[in-house]
Every structure is written in C-alpha cells, then in structure tokens.
C-alpha atoms as a PDB file:
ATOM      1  CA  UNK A   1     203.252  46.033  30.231  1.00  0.00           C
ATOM      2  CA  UNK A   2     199.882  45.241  31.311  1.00  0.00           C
ATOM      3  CA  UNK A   3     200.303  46.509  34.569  1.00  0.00           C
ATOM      4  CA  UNK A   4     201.357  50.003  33.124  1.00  0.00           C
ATOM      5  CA  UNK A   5     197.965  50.168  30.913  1.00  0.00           C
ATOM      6  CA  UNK A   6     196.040  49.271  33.832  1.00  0.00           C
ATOM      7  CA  UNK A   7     197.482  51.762  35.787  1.00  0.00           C
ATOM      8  CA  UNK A   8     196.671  54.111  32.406  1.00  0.00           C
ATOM      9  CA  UNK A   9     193.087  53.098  32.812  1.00  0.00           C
ATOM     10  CA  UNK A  10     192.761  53.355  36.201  1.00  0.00           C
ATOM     11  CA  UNK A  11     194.080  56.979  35.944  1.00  0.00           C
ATOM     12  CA  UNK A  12     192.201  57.620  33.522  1.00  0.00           C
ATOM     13  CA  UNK A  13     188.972  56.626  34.699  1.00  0.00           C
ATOM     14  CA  UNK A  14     189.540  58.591  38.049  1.00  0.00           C
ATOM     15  CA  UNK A  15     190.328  61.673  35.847  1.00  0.00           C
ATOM     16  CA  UNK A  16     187.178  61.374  34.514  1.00  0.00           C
ATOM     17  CA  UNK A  17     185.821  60.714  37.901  1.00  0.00           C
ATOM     18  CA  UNK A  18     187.023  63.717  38.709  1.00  0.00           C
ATOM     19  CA  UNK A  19     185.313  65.262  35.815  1.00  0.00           C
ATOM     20  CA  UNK A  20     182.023  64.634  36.670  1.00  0.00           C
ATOM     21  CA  UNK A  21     182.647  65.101  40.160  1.00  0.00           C
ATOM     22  CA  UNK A  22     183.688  68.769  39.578  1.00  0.00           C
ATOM     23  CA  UNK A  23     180.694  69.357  37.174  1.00  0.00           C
ATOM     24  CA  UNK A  24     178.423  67.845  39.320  1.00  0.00           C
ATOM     25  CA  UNK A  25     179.491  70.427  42.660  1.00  0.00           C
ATOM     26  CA  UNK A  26     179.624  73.127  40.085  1.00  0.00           C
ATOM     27  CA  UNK A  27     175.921  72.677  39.458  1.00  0.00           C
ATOM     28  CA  UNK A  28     174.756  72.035  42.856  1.00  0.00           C
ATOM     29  CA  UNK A  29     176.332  74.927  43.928  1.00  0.00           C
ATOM     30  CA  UNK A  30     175.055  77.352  40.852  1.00  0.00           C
ATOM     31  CA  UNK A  31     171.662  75.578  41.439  1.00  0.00           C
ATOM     32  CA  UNK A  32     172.100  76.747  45.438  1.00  0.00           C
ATOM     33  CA  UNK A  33     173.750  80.311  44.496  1.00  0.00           C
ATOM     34  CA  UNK A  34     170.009  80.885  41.974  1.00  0.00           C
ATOM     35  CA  UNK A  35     167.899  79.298  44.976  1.00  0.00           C
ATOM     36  CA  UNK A  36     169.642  81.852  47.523  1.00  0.00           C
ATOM     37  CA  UNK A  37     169.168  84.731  44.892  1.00  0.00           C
ATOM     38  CA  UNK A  38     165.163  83.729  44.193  1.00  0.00           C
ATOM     39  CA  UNK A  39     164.496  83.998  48.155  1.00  0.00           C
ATOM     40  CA  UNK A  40     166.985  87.046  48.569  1.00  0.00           C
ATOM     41  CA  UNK A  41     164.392  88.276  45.844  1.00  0.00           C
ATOM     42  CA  UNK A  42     161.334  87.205  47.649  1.00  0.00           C
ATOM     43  CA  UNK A  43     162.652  88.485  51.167  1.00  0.00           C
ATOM     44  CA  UNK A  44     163.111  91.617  49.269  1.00  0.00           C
ATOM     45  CA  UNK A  45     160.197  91.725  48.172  1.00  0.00           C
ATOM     46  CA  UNK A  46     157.833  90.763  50.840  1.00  0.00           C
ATOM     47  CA  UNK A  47     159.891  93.719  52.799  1.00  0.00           C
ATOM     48  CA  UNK A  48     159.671  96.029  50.411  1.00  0.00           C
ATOM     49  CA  UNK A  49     155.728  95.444  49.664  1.00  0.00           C
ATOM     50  CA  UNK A  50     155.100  95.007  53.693  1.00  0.00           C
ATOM     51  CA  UNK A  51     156.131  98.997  54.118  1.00  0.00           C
ATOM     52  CA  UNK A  52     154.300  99.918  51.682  1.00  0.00           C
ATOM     53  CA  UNK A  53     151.135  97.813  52.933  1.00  0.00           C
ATOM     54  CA  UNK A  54     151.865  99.691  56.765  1.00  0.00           C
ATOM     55  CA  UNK A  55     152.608 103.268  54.762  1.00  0.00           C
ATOM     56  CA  UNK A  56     149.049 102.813  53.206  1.00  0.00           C
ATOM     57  CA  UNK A  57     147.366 101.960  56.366  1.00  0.00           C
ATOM     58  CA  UNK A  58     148.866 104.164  58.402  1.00  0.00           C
ATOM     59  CA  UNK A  59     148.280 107.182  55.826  1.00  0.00           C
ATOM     60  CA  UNK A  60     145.066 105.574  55.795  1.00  0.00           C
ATOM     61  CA  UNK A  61     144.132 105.762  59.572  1.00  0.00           C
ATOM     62  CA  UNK A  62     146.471 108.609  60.722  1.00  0.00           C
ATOM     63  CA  UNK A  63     147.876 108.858  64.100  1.00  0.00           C
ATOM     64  CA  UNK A  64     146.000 106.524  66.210  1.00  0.00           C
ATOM     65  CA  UNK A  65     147.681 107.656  69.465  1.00  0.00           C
ATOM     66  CA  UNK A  66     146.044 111.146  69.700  1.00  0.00           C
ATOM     67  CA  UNK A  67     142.632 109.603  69.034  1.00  0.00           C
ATOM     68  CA  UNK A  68     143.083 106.581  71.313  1.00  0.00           C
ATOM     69  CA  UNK A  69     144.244 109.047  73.735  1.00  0.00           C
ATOM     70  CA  UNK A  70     141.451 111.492  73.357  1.00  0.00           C
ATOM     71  CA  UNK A  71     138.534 108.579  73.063  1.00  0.00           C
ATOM     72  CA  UNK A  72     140.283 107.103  76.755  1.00  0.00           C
ATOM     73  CA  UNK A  73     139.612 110.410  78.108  1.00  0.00           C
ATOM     74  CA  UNK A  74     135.640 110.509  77.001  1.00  0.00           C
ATOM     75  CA  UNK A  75     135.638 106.895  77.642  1.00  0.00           C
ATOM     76  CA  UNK A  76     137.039 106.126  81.206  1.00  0.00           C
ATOM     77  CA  UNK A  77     135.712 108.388  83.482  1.00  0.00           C
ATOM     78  CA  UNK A  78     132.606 107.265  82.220  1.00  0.00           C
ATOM     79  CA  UNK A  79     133.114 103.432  82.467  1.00  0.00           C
ATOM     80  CA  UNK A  80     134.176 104.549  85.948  1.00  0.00           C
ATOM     81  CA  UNK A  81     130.918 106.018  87.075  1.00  0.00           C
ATOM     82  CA  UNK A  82     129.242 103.070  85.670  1.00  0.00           C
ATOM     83  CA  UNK A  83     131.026 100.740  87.384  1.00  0.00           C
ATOM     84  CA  UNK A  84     130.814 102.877  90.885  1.00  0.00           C
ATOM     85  CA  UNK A  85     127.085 102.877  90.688  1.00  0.00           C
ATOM     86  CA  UNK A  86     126.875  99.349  89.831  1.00  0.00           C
ATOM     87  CA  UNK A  87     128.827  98.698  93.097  1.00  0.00           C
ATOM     88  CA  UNK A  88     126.259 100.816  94.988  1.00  0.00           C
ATOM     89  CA  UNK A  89     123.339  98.952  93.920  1.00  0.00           C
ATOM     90  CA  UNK A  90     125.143  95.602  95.319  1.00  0.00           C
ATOM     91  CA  UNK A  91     125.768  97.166  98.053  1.00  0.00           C
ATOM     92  CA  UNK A  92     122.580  98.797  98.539  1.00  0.00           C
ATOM     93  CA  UNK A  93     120.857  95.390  98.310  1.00  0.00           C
ATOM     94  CA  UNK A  94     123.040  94.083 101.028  1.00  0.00           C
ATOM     95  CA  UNK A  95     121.408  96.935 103.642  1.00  0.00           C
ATOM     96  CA  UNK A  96     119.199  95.592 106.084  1.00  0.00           C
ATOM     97  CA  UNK A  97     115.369  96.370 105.664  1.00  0.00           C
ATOM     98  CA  UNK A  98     115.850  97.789 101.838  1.00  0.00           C
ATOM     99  CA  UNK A  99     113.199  95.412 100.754  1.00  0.00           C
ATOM    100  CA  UNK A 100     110.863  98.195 102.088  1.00  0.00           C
ATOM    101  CA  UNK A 101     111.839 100.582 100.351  1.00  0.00           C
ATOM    102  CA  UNK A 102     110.475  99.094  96.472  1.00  0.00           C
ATOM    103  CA  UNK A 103     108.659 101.214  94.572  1.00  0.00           C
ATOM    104  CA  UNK A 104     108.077  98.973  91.475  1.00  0.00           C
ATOM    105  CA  UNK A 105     109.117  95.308  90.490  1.00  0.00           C
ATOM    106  CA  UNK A 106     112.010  96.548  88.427  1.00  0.00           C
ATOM    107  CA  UNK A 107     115.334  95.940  90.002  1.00  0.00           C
ATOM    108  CA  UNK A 108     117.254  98.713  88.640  1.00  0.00           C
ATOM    109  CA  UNK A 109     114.395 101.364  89.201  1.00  0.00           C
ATOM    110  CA  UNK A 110     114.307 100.258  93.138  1.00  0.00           C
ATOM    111  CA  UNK A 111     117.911 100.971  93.383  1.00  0.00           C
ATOM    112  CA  UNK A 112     117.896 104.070  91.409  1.00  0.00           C
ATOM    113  CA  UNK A 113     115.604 105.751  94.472  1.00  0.00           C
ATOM    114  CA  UNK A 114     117.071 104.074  97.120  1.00  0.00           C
ATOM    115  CA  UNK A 115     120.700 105.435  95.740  1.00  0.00           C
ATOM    116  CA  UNK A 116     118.770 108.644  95.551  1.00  0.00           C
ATOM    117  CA  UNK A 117     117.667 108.945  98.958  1.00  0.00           C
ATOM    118  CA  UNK A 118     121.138 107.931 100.192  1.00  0.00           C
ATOM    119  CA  UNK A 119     122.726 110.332  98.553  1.00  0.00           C
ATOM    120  CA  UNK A 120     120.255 113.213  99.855  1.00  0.00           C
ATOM    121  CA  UNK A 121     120.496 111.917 103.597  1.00  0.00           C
ATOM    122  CA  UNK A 122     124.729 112.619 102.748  1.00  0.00           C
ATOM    123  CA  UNK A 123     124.046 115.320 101.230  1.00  0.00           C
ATOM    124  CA  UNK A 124     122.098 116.817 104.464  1.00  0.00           C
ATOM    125  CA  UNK A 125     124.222 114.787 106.851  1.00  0.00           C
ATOM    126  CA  UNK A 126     127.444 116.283 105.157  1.00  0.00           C
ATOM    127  CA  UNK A 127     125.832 120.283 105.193  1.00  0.00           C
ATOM    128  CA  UNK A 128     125.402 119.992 108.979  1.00  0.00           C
ATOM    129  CA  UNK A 129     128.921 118.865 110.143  1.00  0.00           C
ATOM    130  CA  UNK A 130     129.989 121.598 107.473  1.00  0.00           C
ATOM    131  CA  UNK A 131     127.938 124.341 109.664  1.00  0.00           C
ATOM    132  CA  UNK A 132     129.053 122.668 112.823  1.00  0.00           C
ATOM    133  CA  UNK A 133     132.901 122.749 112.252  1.00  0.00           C
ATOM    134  CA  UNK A 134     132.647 126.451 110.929  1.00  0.00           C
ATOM    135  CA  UNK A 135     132.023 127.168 114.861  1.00  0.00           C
ATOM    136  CA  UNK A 136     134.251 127.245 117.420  1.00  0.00           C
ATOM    137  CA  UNK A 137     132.809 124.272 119.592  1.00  0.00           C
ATOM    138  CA  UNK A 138     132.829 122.489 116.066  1.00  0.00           C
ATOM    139  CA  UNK A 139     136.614 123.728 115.001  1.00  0.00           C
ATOM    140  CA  UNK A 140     137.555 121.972 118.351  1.00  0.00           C
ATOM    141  CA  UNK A 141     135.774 118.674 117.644  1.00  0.00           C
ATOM    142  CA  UNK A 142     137.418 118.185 114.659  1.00  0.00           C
ATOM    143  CA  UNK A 143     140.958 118.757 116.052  1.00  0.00           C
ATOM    144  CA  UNK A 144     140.141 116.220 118.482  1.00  0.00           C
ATOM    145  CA  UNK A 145     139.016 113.623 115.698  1.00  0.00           C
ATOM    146  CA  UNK A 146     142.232 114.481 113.938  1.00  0.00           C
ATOM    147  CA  UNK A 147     144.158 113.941 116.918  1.00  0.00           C
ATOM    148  CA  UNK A 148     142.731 111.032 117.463  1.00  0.00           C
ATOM    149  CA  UNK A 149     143.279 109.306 114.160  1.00  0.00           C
ATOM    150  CA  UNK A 150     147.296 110.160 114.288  1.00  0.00           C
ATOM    151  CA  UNK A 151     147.490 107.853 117.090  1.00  0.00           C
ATOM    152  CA  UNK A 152     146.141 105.208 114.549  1.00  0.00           C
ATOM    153  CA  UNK A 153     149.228 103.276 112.626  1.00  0.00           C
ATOM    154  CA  UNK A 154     148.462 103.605 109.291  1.00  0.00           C
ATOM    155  CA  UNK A 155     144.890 104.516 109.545  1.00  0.00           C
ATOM    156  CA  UNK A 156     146.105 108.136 110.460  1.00  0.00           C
ATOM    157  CA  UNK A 157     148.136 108.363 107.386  1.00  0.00           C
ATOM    158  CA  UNK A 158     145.397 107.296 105.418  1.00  0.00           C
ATOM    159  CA  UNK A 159     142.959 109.621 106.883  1.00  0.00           C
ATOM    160  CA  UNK A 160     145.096 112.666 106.787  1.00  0.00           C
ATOM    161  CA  UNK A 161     146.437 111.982 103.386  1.00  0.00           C
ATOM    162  CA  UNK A 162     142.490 111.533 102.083  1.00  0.00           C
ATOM    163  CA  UNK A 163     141.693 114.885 104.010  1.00  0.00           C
ATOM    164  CA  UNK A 164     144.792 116.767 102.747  1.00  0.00           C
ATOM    165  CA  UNK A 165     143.424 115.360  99.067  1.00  0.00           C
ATOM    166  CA  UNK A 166     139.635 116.686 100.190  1.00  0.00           C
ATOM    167  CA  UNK A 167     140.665 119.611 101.022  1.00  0.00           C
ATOM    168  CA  UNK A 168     142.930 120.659  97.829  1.00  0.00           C
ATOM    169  CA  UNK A 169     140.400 119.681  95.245  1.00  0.00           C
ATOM    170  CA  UNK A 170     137.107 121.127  96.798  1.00  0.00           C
ATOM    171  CA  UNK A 171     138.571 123.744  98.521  1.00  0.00           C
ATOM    172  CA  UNK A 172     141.391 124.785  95.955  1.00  0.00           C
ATOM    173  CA  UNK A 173     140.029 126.883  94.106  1.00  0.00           C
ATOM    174  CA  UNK A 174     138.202 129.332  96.892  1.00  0.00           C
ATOM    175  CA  UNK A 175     141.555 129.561  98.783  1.00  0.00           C
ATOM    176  CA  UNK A 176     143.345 130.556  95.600  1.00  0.00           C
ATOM    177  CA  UNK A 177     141.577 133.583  94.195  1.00  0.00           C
ATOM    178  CA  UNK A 178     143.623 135.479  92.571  1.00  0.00           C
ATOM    179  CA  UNK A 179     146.185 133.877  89.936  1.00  0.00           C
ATOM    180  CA  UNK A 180     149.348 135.788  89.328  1.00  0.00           C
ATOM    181  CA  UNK A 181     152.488 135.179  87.059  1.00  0.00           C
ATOM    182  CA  UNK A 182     155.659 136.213  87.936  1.00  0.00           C
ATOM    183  CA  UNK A 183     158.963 136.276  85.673  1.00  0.00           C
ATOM    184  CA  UNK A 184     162.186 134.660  87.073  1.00  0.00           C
ATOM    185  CA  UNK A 185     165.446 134.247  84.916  1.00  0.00           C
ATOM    186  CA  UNK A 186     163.487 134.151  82.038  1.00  0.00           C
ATOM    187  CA  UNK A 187     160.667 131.570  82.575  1.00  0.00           C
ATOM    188  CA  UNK A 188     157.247 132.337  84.045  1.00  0.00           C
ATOM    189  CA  UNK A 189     155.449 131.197  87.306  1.00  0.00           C
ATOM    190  CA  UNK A 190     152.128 130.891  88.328  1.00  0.00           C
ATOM    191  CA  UNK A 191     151.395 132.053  91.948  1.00  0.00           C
ATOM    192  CA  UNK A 192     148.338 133.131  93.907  1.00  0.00           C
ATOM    193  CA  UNK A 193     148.179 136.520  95.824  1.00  0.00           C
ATOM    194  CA  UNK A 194     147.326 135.998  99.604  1.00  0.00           C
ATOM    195  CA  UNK A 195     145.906 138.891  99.906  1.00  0.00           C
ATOM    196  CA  UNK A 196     148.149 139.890 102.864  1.00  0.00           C
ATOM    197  CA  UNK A 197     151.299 142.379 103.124  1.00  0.00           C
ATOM    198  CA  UNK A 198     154.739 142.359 104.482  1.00  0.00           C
ATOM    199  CA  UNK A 199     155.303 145.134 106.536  1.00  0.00           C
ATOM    200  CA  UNK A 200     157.354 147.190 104.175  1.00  0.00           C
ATOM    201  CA  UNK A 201     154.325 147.028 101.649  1.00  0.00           C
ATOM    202  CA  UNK A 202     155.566 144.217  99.364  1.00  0.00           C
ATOM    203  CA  UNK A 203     152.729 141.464  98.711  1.00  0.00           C
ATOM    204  CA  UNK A 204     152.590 138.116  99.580  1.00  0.00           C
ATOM    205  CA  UNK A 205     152.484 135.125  97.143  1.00  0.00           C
ATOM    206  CA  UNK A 206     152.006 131.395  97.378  1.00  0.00           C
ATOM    207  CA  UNK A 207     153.516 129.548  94.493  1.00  0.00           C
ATOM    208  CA  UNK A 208     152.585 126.039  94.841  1.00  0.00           C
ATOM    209  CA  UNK A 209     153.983 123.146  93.429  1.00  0.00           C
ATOM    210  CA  UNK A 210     153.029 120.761  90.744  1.00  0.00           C
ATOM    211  CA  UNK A 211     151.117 118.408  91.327  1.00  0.00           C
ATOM    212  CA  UNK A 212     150.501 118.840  95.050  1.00  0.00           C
ATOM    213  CA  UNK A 213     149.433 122.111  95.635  1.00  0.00           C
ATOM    214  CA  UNK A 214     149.551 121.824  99.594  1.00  0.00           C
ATOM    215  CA  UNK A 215     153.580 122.890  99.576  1.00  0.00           C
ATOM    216  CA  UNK A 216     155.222 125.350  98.063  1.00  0.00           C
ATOM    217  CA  UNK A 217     157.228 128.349  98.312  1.00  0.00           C
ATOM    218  CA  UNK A 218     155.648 131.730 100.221  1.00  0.00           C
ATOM    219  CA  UNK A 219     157.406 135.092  97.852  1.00  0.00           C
ATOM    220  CA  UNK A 220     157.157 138.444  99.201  1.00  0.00           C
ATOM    221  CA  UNK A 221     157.695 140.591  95.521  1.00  0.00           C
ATOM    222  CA  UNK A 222     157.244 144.355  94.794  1.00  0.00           C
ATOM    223  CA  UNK A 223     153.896 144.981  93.281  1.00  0.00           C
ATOM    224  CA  UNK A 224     155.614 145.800  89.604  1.00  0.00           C
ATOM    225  CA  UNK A 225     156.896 142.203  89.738  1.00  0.00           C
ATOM    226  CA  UNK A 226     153.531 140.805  89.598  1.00  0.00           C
ATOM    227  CA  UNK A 227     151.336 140.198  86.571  1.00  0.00           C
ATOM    228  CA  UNK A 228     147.867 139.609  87.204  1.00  0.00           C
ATOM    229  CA  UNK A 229     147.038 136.472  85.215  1.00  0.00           C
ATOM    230  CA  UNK A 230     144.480 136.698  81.951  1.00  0.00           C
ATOM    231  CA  UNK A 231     142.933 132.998  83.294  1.00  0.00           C
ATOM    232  CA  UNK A 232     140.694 132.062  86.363  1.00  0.00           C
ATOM    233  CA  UNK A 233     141.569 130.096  89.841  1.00  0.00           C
ATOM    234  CA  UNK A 234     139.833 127.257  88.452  1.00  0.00           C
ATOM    235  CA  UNK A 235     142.378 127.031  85.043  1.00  0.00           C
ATOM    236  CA  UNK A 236     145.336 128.127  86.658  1.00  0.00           C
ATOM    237  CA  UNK A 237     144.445 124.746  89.570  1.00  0.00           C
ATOM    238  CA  UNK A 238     143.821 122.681  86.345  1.00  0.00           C
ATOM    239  CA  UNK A 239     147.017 123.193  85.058  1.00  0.00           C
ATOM    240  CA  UNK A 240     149.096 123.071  88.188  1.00  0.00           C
ATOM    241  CA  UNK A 241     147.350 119.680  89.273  1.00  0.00           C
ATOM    242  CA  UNK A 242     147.660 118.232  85.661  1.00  0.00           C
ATOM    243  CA  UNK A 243     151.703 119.121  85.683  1.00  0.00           C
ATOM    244  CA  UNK A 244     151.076 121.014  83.090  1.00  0.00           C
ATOM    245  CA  UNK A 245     149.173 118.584  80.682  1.00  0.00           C
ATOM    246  CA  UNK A 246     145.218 119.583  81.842  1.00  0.00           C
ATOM    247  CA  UNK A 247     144.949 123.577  80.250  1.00  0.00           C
ATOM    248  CA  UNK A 248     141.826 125.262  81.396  1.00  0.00           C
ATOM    249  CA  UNK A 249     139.276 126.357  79.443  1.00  0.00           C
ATOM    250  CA  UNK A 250     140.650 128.941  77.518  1.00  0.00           C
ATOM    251  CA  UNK A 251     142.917 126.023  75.391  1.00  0.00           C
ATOM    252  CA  UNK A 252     141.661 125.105  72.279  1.00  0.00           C
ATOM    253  CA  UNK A 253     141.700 122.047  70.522  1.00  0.00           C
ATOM    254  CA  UNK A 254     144.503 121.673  67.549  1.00  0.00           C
ATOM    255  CA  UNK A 255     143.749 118.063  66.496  1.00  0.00           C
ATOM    256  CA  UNK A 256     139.783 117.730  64.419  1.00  0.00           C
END
C-alpha cells in the first residue's frame, strides 16, 4: 500500500514537473518569438528610414556622375600641365651652367625664363628642320632617319608609332579638308573628299576609322551620293578621334 501512494506521489510530482516545465518553454519561446518580432521591427525600420535618408540626399545632390565627369574634364588636363611644368623646372635645374642664366633670387621666376627661352630655341630649332624636310635633299634625310630607326628593336616601333601619332593630330586636320557624309543601308558616314577623280569621273573618298584615323577604307561614289557636311575638318577629327564621345563645336551643352 505504501509503495502504491509513493508511486502516486512520485507521478504526481513529475506531472507537475512537467507542468512547469511546459510553461516555462512556452514563455521562453513567446519571450524569443516578441524579441525576434521587436528586431524584425527595427531591421525594418532602419531599412526603410535608410532609403529614405539616400532618396533625400540623392534628390538633394542630383546625379553626381555627370558633374564628377564634367569637373575631371576641367580639372585634369590642367593638373597635367601643372605637373609637366613642374617636371621641367627639375629638370631645368639639373642643366649644366643654368646658374647663369638668374635673373632674380626667386626660384620659380628663374625657371619661368629659362623654360621660356627653351621653348623659343624649339620653337626655332623645330621651324628649320620643318623648312628643311619640305625640300628634296631634306625629304631624303628623313627617309634615311626613318630607315634607320626600323633597324632599332623596339625603339623603331616606338618612334614610328610616336610619328604616326604626330602626324595625325597636327597634321589631321590640313590633310582632311573637306568633310563629307555619305548614307549606307540606312546609317550615315563621315568621309573626307581627296580631292582626286577616278577616271570615269566618280570622286574619291577616305573614310577613316575610329579612333585611328591613319587606316581606313578609300570609296570611289557618284557625286549625288555625297553630302557635303554642315561641320568643319576640325569637328568632324574631334568626333572621329573621340569614337564618337568628343562633338565639335557646334554641340551644345544639355546638362546646367
């Protein structure tokens, strides 16, 4: 008899074990189901408020690409220069005998005339072997430096490929005069009249390629198939050399 009410108590008190036990989990997990729900809440709400913080800002500022963009553009070329001529001076200070050549006791003054008479003694030096090479004698001395500098590894490609880039952008636009467009399957070219004539009459056209204008493709078209272009050499080389994102001057600006 007294083992069966033990056995009652002991089953009993594990019942209400059991009890508590359950009631206990129950409100651990509510507690964790309202703790998940408060930072579901705040993660909802930090996302929700950190859109509308980079909404305002960006409505605020605008597109910063096209300005960035357009402020690189003022920016670089001139950083550029600056750094170029800074360069010079160092390396006009390393010249032999420029001591005599001070005007003043200020450093960058000094420098500023002996970068000045530099660049008029290139200037002259660089007018004469122009005069000289537009002669025949001359025409034949620079083949022969050419020549010479393809037998050069490396040093030939370099020097022809500098030359090739000399050439294109100081010469460009005088060799192309005369910008033309010309329709093909719908789309529009631009080309540059030679000048010269097939022997049935049709003209001549270079249509060079973007954005090395030394190749291209040599067109002989009937007159009617060429439109004389409403833009100068100068634009039409801009835009060719650019691949298309340089426009000369006629473009106008559609951002303030």
């Amino acid at each position: 008899m007294e083992d069966k009410n033990k056995e009652e108590s002991t089953k009993e008190h594990f019942r209400e074990g059991k009890k508590h036990l359950e009631k206990g989990t129950q409100k651990v997990m509510q507690a964790g189901i309202e703790k998940g729900r408060e930072q579901t809440k705040k993660l909802d709400y930090y996302r929700q408020n950190r859109s509308e913080f980079i909404e305002n800002v960006s409505r605020r500022m605008g597109n910063p690409k096209k300005p960035a963009v357009s402020g690189l553009i003022v920016v670089l070329p001139v950083a550029v220069v600056l750094l170029l001529v800074n360069w010079l001076f160092n390396k006009i200070g390393q010249i032999p005998g420029n001591q005599y050549f001070n005007i003043s006791n200020i450093y960058y003054l000094n420098q500023t005339f002996k970068l000045a008479i530099l660049l008029t003694v290139a200037a002259v030096v660089v007018t004469g072997v122009g005069r000289l090479v537009r002669t025949e004698r001359g025409f034949q001395l620079e083949k022969i430096l050419d020549e010479m500098f393809d037998m050069i590894p490396f040093i030939g490609s370099v020097y022809n490929m500098t030359k090739v880039t000399t050439e294109t952008v100081m010469g460009g636009a005088e060799d192309f005069s005369r910008p033309v467009k010309v329709e093909h399957s719908g789309f529009r070219l631009t080309g540059f009249k030679t000048g010269n004539q097939t022997k049935d009459g049709r003209e001549i056209v270079f249509m060079p390629t973007a954005p090395n204008i030394t190749s291209g493709l040599v067109l002989e078209l009937d007159e009617e198939k060429i439109e004389d272009a409403d833009e100068t050499a100068e634009e039409a080389l801009t835009r060719i050399l650019s691949a298309g994102f340089g426009e000369g001057g006629n473009s106008s600006s559609e951002e303030e």
